[in-house]
Protein backbone atom coordinates (compact mmCIF):
# COMPACT_ATOMS: atom_id res chain seq x y z
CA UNK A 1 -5.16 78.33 -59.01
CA UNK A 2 -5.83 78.83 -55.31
CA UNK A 3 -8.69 76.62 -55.48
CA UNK A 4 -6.69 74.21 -56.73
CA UNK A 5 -3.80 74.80 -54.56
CA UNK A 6 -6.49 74.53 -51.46
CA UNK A 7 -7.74 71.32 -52.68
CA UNK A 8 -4.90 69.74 -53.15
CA UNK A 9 -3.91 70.91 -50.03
CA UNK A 10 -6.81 69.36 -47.90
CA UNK A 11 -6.21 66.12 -50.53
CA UNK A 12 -2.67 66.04 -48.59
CA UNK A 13 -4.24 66.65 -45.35
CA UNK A 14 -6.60 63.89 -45.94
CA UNK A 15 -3.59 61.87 -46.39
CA UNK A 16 -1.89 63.09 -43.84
CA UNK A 17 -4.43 62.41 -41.41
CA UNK A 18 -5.90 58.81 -43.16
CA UNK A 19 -2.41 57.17 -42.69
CA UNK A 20 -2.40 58.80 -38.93
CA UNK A 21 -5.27 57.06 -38.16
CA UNK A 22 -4.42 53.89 -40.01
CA UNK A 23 -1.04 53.72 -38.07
CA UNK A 24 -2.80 54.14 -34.77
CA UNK A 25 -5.01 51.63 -35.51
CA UNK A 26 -2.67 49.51 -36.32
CA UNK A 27 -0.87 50.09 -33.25
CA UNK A 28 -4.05 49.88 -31.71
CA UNK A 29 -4.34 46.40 -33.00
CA UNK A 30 -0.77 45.18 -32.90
CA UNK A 31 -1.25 46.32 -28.99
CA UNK A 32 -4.83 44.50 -28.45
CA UNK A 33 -3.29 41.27 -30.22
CA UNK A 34 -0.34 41.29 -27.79
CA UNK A 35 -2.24 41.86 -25.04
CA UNK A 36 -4.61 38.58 -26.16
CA UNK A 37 -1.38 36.42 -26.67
CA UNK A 38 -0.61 37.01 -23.40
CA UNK A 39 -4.02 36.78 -21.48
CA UNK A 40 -4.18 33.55 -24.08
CA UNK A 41 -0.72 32.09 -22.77
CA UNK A 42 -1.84 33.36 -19.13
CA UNK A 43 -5.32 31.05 -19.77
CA UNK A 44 -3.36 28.17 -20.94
CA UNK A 45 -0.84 27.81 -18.30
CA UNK A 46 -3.69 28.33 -15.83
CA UNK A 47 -5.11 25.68 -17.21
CA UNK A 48 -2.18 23.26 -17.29
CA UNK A 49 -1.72 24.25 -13.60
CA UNK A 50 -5.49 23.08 -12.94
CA UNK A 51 -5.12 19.91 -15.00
CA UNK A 52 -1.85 18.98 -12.96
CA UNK A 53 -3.60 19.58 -9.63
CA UNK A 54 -6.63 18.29 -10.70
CA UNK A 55 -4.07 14.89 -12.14
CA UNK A 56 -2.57 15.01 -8.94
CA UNK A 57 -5.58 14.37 -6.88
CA UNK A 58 -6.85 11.94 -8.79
CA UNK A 59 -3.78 9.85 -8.63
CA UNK A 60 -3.61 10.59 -4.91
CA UNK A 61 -6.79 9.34 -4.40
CA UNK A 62 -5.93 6.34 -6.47
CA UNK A 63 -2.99 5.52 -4.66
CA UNK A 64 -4.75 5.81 -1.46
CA UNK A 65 -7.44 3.41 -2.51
CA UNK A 66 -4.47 1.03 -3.87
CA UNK A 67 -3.13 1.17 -0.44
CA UNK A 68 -6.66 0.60 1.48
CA UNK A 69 -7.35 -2.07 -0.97
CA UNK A 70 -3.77 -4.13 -0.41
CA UNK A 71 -4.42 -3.44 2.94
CA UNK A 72 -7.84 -5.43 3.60
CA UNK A 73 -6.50 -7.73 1.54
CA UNK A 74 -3.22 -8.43 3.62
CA UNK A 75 -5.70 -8.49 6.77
CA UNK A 76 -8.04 -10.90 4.84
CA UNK A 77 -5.33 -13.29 3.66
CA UNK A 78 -3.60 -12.83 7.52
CA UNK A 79 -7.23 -13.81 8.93
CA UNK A 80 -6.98 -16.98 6.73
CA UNK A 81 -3.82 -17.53 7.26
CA UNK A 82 -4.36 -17.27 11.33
CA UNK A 83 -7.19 -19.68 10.58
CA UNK A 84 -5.63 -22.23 8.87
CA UNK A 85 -2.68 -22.31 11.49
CA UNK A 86 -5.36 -22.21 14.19
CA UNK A 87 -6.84 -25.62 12.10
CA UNK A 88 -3.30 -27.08 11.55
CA UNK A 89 -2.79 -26.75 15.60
CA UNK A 90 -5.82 -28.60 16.30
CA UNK A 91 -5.05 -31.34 13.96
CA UNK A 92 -1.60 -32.14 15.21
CA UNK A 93 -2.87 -31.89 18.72
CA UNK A 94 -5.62 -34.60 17.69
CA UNK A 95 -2.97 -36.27 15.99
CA UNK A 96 0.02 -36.56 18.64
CA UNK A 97 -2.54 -37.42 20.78
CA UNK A 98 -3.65 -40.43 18.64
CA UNK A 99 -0.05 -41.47 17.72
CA UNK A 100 0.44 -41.10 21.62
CA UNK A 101 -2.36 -43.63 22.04
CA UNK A 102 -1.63 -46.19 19.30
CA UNK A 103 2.46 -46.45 19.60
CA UNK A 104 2.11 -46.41 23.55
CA UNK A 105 4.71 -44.39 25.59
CA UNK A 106 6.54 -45.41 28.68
CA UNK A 107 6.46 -42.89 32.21
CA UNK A 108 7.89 -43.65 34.97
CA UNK A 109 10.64 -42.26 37.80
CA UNK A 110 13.39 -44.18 40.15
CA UNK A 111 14.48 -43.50 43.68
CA UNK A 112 18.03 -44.47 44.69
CA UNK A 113 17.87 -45.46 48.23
CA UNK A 114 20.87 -46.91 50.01
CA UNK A 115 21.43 -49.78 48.42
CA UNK A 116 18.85 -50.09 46.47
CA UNK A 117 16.90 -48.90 43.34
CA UNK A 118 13.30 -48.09 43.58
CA UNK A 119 11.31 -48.24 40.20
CA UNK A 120 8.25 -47.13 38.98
CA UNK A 121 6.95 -47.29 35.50
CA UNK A 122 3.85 -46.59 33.74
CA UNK A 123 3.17 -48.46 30.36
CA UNK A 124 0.66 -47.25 28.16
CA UNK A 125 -0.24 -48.49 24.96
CA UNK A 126 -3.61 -47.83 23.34
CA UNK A 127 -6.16 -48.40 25.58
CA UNK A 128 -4.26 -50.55 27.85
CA UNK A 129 -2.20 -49.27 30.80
CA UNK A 130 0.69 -51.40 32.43
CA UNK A 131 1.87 -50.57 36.21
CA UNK A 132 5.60 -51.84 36.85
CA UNK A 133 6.77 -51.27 40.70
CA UNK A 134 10.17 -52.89 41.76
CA UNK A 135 12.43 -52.54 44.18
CA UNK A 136 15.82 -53.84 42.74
CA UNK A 137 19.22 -54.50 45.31
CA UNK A 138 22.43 -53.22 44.42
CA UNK A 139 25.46 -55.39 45.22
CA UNK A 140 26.94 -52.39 46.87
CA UNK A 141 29.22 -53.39 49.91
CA UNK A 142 29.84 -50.86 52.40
């Protein structure tokens, strides 16, 4: 019967000590698993952190090359535009000049001298230039 008892006794023990070392390894794992979660989570906002920065300078860089890019071509379209105002200068220059010459214009100045008027004028029309000096009384009585 002692034999019996005694093996039934270590049979316990056996138990005993199996579901011990079941329960710490279960523990054991329940532990490593949270601890994996949260290096996991850790990892993955990490990550999102990176991928935002990294985002970030991307679209920085983008923007700034935007910018350069609507800059040289503001100065590009101001050059033409600077250019083609330049042009438009010349022309009406050239072309006041012409209508100048063709329609003719009339210069000229007066003196008013006692009693009399002193005129000079200059007509030009084209090619052709017309003096005009004349000295013209005034009926003024003193």
């Amino acid at each position: 019967m002692m034999m019996e008892e005694q093996k039934a006794a270590v049979f316990i023990q056996a138990w005993w000590r199996g579901t011990l070392v079941r329960r710490t390894l279960l523990h054991t794992a329940l532990r490593a698993w949270i601890i994996q979660r949260w290096w996991k989570q850790k990892l993955v906002k990490l990550q999102e952190k990176r991928r935002r920065t990294s985002l970030e300078c991307y679209a920085r860089q983008e923007w700034a090359a935007v910018k350069l890019q609507s800059w040289f071509r503001m100065w590009c379209i101001r050059l033409r535009y600077c250019r083609l105002l330049h042009a438009v200068r010349i022309i009406q220059v050239y072309w006041r000049w012409h209508s100048c010459h063709t329609r003719g214009f009339i210069q000229g100045r007066y003196d008013l001298k006692e009693n009399q008027l002193n005129l000079q004028l200059e007509i030009s029309l084209g090619s052709q230039a017309c003096s005009v000096q004349q000295y013209i009384p005034l009926p003024i009585q003193e």
